[in-house]
C-alpha atoms as a PDB file:
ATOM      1  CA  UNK A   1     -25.084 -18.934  27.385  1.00  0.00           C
ATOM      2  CA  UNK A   2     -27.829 -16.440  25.594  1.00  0.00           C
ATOM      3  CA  UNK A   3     -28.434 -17.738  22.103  1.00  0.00           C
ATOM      4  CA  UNK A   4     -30.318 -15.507  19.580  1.00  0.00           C
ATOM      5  CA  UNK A   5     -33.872 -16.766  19.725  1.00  0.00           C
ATOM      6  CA  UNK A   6     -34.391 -15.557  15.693  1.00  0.00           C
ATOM      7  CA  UNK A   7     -31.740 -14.870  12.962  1.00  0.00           C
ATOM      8  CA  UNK A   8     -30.632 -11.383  12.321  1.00  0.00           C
ATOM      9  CA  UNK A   9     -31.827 -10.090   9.351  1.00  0.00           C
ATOM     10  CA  UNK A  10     -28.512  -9.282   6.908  1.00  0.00           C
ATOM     11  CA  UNK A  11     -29.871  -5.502   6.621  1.00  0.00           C
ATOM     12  CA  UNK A  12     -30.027  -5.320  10.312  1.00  0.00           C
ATOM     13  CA  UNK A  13     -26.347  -6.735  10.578  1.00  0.00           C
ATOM     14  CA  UNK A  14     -25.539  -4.028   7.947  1.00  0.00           C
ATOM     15  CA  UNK A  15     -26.671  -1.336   9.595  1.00  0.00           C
ATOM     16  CA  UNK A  16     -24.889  -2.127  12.804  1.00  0.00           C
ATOM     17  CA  UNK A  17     -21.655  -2.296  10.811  1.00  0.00           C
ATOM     18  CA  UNK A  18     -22.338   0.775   8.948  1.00  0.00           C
ATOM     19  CA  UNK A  19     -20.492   3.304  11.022  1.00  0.00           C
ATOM     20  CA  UNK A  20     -17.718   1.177  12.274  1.00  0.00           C
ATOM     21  CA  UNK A  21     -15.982   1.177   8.959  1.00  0.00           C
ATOM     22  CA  UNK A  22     -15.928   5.031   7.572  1.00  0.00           C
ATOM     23  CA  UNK A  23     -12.707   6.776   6.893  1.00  0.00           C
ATOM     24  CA  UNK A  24     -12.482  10.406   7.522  1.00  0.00           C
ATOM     25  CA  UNK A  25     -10.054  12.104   5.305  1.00  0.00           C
ATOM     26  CA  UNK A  26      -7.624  14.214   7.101  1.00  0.00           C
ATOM     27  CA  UNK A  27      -8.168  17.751   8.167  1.00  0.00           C
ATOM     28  CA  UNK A  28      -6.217  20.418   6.299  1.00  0.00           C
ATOM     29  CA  UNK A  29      -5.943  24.124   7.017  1.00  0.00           C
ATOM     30  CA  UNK A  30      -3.865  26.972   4.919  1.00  0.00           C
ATOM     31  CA  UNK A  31      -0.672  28.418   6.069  1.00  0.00           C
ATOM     32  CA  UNK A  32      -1.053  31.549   6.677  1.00  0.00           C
ATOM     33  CA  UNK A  33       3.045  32.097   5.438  1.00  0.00           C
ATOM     34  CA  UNK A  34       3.215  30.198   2.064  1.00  0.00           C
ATOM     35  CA  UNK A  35      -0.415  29.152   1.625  1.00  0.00           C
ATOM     36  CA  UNK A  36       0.249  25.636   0.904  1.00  0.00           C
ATOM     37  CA  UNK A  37      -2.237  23.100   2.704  1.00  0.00           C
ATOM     38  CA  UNK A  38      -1.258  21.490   6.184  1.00  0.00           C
ATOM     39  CA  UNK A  39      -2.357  19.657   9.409  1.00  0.00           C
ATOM     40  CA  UNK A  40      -3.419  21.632  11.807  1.00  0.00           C
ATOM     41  CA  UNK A  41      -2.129  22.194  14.977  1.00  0.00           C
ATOM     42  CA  UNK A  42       1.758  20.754  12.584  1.00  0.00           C
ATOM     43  CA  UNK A  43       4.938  22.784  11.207  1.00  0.00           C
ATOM     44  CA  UNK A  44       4.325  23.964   7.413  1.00  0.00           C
ATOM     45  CA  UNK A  45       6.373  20.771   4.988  1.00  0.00           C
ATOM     46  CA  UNK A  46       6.919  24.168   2.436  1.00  0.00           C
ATOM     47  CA  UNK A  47       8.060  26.779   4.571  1.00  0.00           C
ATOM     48  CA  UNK A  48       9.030  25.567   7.993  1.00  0.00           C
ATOM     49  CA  UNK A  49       6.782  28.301   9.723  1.00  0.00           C
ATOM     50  CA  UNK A  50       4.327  27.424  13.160  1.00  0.00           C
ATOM     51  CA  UNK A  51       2.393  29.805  14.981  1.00  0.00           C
ATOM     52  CA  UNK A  52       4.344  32.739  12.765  1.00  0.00           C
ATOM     53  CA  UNK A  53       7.472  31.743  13.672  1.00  0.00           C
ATOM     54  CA  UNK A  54      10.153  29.658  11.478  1.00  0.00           C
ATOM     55  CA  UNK A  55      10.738  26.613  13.340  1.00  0.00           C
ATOM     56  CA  UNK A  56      12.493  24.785  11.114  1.00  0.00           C
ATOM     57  CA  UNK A  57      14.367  25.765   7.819  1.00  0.00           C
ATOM     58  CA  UNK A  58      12.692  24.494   4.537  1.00  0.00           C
ATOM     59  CA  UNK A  59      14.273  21.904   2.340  1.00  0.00           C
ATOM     60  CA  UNK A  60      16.301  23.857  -0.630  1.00  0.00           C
ATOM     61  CA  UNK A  61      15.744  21.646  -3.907  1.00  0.00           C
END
């Protein structure tokens, strides 16, 4: 079994782990119908509108 002739330095074991723990906030584009921000590529949450076209009716508070 390979065993680690020397011990890893903890700034060495840091910078290993450095990238495996980021968060990326989600991407958010305008609509182009209400201008409200949503995910891409989704149906608007405030007007119901993908792709210009209403695809489904909007909530009515």
């Amino acid at each position: 079994m390979a065993v680690p002739k020397r011990k890893h330095s903890k700034a060495r074991r840091d910078k290993r782990r450095s990238n495996v723990w980021k968060l990326d906030a989600p991407t958010l584009v305008t609509c182009a119908q209400c201008g409200s921000y949503r995910v891409p590529h989704q149906v608007c949450g405030t007007c119901g509108f993908y792709k210009d076209r209403e695809v489904v009716k909007p909530k009515e508070d």
